[in-house]
C-alpha atoms as a PDB file:
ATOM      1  CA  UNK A   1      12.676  -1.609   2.560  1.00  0.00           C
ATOM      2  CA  UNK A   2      10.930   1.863   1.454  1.00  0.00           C
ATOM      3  CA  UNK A   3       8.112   1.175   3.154  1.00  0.00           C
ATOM      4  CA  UNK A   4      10.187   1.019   6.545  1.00  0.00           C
ATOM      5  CA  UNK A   5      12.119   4.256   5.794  1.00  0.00           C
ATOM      6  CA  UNK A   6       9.433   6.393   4.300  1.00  0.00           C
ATOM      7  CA  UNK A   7       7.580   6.604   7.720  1.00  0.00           C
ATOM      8  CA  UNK A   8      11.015   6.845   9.753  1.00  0.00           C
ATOM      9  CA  UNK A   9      12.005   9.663   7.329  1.00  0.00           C
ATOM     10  CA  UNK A  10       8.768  11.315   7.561  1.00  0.00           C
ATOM     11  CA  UNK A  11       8.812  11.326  11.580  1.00  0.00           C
ATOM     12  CA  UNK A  12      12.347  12.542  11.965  1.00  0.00           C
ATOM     13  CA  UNK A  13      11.630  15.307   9.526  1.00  0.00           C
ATOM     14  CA  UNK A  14       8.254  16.833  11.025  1.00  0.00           C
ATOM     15  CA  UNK A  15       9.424  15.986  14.518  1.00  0.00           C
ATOM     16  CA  UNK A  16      12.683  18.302  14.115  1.00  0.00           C
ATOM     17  CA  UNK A  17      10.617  20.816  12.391  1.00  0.00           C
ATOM     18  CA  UNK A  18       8.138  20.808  15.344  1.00  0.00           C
ATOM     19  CA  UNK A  19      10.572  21.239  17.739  1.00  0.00           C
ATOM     20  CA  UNK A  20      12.246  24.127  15.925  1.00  0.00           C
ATOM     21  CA  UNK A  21       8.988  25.853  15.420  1.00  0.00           C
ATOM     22  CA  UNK A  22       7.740  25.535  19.025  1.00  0.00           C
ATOM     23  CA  UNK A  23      11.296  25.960  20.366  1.00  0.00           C
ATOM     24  CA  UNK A  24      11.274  29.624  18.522  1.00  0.00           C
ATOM     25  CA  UNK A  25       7.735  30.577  19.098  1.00  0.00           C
ATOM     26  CA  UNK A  26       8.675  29.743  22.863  1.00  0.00           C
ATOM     27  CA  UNK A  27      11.956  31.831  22.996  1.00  0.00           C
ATOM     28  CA  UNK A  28       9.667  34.883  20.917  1.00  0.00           C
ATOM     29  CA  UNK A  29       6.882  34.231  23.665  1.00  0.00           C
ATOM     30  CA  UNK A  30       9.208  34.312  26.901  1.00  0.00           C
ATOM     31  CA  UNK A  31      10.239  37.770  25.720  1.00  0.00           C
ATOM     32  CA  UNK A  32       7.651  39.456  27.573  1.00  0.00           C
ATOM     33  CA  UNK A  33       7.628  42.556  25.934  1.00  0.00           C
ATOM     34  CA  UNK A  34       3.735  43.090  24.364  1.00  0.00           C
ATOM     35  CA  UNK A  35       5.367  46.196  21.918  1.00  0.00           C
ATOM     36  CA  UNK A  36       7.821  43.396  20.164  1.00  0.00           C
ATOM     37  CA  UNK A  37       4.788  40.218  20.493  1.00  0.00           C
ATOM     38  CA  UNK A  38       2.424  42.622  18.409  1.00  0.00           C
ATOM     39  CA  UNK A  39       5.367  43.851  15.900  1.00  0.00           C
ATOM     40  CA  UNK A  40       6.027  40.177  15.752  1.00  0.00           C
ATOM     41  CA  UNK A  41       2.479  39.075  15.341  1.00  0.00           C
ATOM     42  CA  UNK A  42       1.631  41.846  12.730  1.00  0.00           C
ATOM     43  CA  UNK A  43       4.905  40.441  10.863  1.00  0.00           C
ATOM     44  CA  UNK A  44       3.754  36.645  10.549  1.00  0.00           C
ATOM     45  CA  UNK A  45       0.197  36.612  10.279  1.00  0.00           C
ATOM     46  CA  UNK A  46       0.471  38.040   7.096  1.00  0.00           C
ATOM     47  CA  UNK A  47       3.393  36.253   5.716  1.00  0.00           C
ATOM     48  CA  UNK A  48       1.190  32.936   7.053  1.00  0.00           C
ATOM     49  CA  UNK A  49      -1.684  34.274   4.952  1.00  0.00           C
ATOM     50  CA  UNK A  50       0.048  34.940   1.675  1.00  0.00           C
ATOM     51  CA  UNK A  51       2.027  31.406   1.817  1.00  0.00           C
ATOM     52  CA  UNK A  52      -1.046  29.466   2.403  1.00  0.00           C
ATOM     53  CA  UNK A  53      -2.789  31.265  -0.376  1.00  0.00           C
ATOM     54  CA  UNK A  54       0.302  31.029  -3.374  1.00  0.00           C
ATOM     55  CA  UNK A  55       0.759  27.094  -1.714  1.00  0.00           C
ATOM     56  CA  UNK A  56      -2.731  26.140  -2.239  1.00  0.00           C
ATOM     57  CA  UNK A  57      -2.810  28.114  -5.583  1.00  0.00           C
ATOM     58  CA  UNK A  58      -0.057  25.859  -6.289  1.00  0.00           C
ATOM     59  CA  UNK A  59      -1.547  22.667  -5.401  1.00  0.00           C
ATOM     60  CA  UNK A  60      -4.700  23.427  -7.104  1.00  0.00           C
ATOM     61  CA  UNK A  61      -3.246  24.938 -10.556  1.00  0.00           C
ATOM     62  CA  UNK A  62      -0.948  21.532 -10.518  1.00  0.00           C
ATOM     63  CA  UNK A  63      -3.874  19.276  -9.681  1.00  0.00           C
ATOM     64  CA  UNK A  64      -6.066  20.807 -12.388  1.00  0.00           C
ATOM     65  CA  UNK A  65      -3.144  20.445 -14.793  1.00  0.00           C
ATOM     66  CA  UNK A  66      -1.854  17.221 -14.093  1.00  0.00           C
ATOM     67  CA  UNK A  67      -5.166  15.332 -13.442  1.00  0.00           C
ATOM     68  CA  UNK A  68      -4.144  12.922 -11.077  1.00  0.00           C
ATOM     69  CA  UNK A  69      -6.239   9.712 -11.103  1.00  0.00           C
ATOM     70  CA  UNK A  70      -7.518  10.362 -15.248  1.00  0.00           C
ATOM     71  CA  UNK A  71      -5.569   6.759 -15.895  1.00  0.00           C
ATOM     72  CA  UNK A  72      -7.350   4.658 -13.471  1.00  0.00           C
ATOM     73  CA  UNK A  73      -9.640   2.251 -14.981  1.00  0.00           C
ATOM     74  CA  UNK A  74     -12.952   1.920 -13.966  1.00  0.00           C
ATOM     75  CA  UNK A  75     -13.195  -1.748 -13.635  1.00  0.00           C
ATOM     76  CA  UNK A  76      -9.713  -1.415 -11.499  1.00  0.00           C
ATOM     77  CA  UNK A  77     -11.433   0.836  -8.897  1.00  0.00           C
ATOM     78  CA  UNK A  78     -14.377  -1.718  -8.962  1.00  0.00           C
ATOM     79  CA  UNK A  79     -12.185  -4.493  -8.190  1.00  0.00           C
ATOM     80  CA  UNK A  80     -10.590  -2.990  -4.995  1.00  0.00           C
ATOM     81  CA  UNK A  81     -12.132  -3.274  -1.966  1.00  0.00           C
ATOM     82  CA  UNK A  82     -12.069   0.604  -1.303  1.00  0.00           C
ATOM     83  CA  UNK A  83     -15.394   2.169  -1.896  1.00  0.00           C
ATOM     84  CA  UNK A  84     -15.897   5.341  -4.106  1.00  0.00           C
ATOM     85  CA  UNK A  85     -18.516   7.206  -4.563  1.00  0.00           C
ATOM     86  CA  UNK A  86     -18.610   8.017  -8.185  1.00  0.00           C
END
């Protein structure tokens, strides 16, 4: 039953958050006005830069901490039919 949600859930969530993202930069872009575009653009591009930075800063200091994957046995990996190079 999860597996049959998870991807539903996950496709209704991005797909509204698409559509609200390209709905807005659509409505910002139809403005026609270059003055309020720029003030716009000099607005986001830095508030894009600093949350990619502080989210992959996140991800990073959490994967180092956490050390997803240190449990795994060796002979477990060996036994799936995934390859690894290790």
């Amino acid at each position: 039953m999860t597996k049959t949600l998870t991807p539903l859930a996950t496709n209704l969530l991005f797909g509204r958050l698409d559509y609200l993202i390209r709905t807005r930069l659509w409505a910002i872009a139809s403005s026609g006005n270059s003055d309020f575009l720029r003030r716009i653009g000099t607005r986001i591009a830095p508030y894009f830069v600093i949350t990619n930075i502080v989210a992959v800063t996140i991800g990073g200091t959490l994967a180092l901490w956490i050390e997803p994957g240190q449990y795994i046995e060796p002979a477990a990996i060996s036994k799936s039919k995934i390859n690894f190079m290790v």
